[in-house]
C-alpha atoms as a PDB file:
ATOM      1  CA  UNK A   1      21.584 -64.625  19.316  1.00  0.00           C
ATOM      2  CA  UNK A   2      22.901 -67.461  21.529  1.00  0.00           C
ATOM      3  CA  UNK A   3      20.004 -66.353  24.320  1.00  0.00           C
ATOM      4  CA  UNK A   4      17.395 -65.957  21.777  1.00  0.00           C
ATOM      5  CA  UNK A   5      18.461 -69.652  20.490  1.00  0.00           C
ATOM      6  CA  UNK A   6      17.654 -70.806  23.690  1.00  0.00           C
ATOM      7  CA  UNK A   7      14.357 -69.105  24.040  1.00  0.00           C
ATOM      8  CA  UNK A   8      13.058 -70.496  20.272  1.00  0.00           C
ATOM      9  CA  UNK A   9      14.474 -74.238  21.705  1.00  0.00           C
ATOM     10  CA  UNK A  10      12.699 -74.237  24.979  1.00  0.00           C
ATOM     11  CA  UNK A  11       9.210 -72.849  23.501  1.00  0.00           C
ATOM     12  CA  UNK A  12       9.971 -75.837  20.820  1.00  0.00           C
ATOM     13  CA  UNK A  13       9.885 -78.679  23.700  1.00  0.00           C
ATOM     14  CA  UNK A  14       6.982 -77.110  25.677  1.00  0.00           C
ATOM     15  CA  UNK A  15       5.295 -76.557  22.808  1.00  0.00           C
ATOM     16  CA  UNK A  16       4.239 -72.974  23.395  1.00  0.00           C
ATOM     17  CA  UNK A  17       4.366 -70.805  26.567  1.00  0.00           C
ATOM     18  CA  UNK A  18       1.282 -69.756  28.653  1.00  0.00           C
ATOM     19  CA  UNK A  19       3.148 -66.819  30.316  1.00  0.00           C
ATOM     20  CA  UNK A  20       5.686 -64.307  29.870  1.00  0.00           C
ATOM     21  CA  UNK A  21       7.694 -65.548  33.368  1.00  0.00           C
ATOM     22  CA  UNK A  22       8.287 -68.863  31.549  1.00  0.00           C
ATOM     23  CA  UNK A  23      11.164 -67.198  29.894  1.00  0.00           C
ATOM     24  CA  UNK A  24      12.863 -67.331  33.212  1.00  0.00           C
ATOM     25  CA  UNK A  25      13.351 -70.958  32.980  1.00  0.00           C
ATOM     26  CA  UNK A  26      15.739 -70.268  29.821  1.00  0.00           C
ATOM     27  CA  UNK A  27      19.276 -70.726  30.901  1.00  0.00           C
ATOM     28  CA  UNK A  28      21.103 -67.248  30.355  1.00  0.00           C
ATOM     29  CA  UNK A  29      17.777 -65.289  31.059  1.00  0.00           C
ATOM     30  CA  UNK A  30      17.558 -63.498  34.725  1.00  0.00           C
ATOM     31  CA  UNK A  31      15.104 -60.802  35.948  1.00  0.00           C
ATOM     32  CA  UNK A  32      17.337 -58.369  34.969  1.00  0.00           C
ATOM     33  CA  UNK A  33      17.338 -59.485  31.396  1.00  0.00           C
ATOM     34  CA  UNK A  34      13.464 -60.073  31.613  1.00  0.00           C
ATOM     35  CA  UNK A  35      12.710 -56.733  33.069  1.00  0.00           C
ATOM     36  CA  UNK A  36      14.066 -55.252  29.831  1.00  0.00           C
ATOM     37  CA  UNK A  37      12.483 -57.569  27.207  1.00  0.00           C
ATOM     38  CA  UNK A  38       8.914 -57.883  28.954  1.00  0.00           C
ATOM     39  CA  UNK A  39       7.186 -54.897  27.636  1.00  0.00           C
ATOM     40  CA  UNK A  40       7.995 -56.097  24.963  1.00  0.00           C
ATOM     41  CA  UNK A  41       7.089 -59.899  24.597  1.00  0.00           C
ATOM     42  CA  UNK A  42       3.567 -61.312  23.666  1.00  0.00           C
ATOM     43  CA  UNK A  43       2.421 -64.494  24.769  1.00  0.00           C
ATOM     44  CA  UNK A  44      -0.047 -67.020  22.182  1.00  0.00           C
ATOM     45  CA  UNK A  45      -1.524 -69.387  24.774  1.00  0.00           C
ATOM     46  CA  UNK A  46      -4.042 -70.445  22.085  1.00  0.00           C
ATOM     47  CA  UNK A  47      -1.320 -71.697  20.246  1.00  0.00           C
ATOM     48  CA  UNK A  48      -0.166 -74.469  22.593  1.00  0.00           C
ATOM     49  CA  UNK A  49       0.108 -77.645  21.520  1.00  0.00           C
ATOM     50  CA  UNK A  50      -1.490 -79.960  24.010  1.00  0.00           C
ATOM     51  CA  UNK A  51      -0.561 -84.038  24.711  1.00  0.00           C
ATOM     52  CA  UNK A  52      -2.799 -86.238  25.529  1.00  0.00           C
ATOM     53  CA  UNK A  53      -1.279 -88.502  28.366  1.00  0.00           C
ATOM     54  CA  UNK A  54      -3.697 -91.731  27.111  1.00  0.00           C
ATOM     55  CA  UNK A  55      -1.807 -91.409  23.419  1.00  0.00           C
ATOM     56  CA  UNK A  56       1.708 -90.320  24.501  1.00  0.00           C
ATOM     57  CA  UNK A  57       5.065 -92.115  24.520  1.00  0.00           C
ATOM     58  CA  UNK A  58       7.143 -92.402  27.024  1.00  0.00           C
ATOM     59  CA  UNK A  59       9.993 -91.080  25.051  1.00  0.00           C
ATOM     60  CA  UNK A  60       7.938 -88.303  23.933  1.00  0.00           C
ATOM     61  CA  UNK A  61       6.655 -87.413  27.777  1.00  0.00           C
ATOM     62  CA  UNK A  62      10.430 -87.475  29.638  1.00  0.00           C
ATOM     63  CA  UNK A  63      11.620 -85.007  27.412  1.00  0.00           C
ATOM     64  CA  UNK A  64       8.684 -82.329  27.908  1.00  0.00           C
ATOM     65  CA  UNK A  65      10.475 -80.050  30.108  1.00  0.00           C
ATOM     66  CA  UNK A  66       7.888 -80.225  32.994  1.00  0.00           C
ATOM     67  CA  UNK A  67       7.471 -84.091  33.320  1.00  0.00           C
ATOM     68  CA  UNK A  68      11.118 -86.565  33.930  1.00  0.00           C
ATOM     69  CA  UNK A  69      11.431 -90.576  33.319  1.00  0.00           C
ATOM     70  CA  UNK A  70       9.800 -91.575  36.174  1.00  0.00           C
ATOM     71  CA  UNK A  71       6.616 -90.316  35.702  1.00  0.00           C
ATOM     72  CA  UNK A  72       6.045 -90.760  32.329  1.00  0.00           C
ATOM     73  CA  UNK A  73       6.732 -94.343  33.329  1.00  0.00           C
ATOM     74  CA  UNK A  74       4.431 -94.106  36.036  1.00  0.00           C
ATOM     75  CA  UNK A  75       1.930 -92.627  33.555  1.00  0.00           C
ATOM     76  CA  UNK A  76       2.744 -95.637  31.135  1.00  0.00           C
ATOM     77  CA  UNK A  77       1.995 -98.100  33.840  1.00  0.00           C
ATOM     78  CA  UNK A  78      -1.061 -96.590  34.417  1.00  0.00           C
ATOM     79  CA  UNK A  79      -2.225 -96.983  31.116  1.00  0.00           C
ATOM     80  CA  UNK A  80      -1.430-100.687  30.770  1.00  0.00           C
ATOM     81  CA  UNK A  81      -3.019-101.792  34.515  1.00  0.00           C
ATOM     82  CA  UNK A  82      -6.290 -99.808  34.289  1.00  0.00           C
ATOM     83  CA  UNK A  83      -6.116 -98.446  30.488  1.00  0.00           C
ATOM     84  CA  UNK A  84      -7.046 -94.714  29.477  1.00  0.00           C
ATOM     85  CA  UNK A  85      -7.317 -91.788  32.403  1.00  0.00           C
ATOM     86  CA  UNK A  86     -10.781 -90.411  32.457  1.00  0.00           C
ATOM     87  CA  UNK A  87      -9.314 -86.798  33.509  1.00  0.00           C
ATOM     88  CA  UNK A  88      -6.189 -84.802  33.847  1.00  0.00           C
ATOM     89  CA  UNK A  89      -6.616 -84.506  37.477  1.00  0.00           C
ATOM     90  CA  UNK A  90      -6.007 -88.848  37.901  1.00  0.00           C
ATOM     91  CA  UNK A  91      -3.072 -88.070  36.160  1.00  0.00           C
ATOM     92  CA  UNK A  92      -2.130 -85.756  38.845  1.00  0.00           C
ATOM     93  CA  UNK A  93      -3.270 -87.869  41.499  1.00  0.00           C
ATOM     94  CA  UNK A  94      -0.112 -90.296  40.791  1.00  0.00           C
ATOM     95  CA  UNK A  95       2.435 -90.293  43.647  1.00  0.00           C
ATOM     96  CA  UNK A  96       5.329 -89.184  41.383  1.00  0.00           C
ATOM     97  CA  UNK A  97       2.943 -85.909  40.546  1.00  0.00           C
ATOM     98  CA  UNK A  98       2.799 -84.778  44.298  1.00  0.00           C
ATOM     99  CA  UNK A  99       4.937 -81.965  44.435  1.00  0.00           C
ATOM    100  CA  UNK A 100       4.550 -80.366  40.531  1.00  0.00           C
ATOM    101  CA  UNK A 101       3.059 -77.700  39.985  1.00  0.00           C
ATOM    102  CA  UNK A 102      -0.602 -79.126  38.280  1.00  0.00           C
ATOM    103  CA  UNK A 103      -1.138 -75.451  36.246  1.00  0.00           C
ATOM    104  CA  UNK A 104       1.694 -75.969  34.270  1.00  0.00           C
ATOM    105  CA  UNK A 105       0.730 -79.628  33.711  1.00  0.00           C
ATOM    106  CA  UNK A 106      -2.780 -78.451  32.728  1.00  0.00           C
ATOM    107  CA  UNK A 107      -1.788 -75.929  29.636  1.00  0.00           C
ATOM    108  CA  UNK A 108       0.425 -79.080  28.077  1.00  0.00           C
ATOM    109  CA  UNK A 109      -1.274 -81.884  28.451  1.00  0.00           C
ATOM    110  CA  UNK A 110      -4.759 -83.288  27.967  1.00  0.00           C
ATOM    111  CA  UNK A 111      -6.976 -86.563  28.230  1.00  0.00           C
ATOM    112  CA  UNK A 112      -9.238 -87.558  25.695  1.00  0.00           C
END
């Protein structure tokens, strides 16, 4: 109960996973543990629920599990300097988004 908790919690804040693997970013859930569940798991990509980084708070962006404070502040900046991003990859082109991984960005968030 406590892991599956954990699992419901974390696909709350993302807001829907992509892949099965994601599950190993759930405290309390190893390979081991995944090995045995994976046949039986089924992933809804469709289902995500994308943000749009030209509507998004702050607030709301540091506590997505993939971004932190600093660049949803950079993001914020952004915004107010040289107003809405035209794509998802200028988001990624800002120096606090060097060294994410940009395919996990991509299935979350969006630019309209």
């Amino acid at each position: 109960p406590t892991i599956s908790s954990r699992i419901v919690k974390y696909r709350s804040s993302l807001k829907g996973f992509y892949e099965k693997e994601q599950l190993l970013e759930v405290f309390g859930v190893d390979s081991l543990l995944f090995d045995k569940i994976s046949p039986y798991l089924v992933v809804d990509s469709i289902s995500i629920e994308k943000l749009n980084f030209n509507q998004i708070s702050i607030a709301r962006m540091k506590n997505h599990p993939y971004l932190d404070f600093y660049q949803a502040k950079e993001v914020y900046e952004y915004r107010l300097k040289f107003g809405n991003f035209k794509s998802i990859k200028d988001v990624l082109l800002l120096s606090s988004f060097e060294n994410i991984n940009r395919g996990r960005i991509e299935h979350y968030f969006c630019v309209n």
